[in-house]
C-alpha atoms as a PDB file:
ATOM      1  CA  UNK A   1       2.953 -14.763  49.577  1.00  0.00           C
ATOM      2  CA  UNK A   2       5.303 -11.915  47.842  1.00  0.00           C
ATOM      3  CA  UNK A   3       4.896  -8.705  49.374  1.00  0.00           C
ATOM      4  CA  UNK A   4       3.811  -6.127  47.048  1.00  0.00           C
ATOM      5  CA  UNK A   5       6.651  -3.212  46.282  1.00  0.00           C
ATOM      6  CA  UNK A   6       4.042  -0.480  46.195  1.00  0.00           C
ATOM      7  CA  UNK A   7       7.095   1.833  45.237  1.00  0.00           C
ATOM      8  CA  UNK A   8       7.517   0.301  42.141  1.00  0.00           C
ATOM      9  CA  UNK A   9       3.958   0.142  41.373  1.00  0.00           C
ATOM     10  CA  UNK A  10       3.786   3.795  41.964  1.00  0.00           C
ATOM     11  CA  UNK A  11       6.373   4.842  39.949  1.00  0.00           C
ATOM     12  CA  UNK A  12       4.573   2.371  37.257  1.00  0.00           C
ATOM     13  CA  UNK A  13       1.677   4.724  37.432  1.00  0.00           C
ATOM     14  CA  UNK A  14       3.702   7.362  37.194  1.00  0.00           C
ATOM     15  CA  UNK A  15       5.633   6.566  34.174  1.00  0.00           C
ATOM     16  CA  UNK A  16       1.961   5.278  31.930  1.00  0.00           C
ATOM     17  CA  UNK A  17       0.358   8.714  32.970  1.00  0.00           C
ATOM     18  CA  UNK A  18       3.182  10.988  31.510  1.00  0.00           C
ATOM     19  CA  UNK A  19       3.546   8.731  28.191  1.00  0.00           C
ATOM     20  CA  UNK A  20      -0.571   8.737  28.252  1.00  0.00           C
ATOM     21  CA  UNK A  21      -0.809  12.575  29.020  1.00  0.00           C
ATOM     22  CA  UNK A  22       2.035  13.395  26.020  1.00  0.00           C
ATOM     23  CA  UNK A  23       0.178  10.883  23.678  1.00  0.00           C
ATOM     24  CA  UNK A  24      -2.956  12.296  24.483  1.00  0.00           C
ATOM     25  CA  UNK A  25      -1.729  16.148  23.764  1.00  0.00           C
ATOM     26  CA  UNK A  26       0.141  15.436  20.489  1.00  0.00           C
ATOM     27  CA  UNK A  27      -2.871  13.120  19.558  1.00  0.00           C
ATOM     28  CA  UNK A  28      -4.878  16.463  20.099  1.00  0.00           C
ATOM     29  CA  UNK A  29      -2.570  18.648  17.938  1.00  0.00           C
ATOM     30  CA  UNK A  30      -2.410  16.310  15.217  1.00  0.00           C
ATOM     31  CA  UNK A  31      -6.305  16.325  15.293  1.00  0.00           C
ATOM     32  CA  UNK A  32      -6.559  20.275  14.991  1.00  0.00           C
ATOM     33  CA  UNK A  33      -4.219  20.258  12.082  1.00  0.00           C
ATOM     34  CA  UNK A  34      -6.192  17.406  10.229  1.00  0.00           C
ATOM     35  CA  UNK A  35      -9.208  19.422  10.721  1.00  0.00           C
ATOM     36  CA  UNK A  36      -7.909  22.682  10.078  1.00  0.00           C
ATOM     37  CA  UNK A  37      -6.395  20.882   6.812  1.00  0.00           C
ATOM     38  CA  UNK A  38      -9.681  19.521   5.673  1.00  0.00           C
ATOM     39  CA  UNK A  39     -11.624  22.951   6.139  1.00  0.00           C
ATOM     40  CA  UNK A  40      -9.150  24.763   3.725  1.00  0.00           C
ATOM     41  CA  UNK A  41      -9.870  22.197   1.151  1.00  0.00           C
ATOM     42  CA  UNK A  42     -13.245  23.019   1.646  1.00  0.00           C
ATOM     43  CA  UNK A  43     -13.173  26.350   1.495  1.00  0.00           C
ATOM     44  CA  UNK A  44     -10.938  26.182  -1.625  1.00  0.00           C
ATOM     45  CA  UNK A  45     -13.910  23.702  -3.316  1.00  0.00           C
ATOM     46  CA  UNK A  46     -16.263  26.223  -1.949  1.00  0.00           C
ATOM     47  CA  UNK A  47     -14.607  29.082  -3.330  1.00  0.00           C
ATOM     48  CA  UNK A  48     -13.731  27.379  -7.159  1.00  0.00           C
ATOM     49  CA  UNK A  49     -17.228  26.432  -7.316  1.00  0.00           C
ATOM     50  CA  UNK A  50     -18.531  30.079  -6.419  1.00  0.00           C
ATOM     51  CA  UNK A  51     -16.078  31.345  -9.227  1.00  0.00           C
ATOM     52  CA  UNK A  52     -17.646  28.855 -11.647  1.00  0.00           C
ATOM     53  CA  UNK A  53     -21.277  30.251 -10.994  1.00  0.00           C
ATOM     54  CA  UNK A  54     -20.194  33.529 -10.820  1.00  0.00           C
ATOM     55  CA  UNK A  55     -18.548  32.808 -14.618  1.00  0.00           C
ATOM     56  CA  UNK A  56     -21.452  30.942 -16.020  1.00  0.00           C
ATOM     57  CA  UNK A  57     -24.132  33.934 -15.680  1.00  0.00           C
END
């Protein structure tokens, strides 16, 4: 039976926490801009349709 190289494993670990913790934080960035993105559209839409009442009384 092989004997397992547990420092190798380790440093395995290591390695697929960092790329999954700096994944995981630009993941979250990219998120907050999407959203913040979308609710400016909306408040744009909001807005031009608030100027088109406003114009039509």
């Amino acid at each position: 039976m092989k004997k397992i190289n547990w420092k190798n494993v380790i440093e395995s670990i290591k390695t697929i926490t960092i790329v999954a913790l700096i994944a995981s934080v630009v993941g979250f960035g990219l998120g907050v801009k999407y959203q913040e993105s979308k609710n400016s559209q909306l408040e744009t839409r909001i807005s031009e349709q608030i100027q088109q009442l406003k114009a039509v009384k």
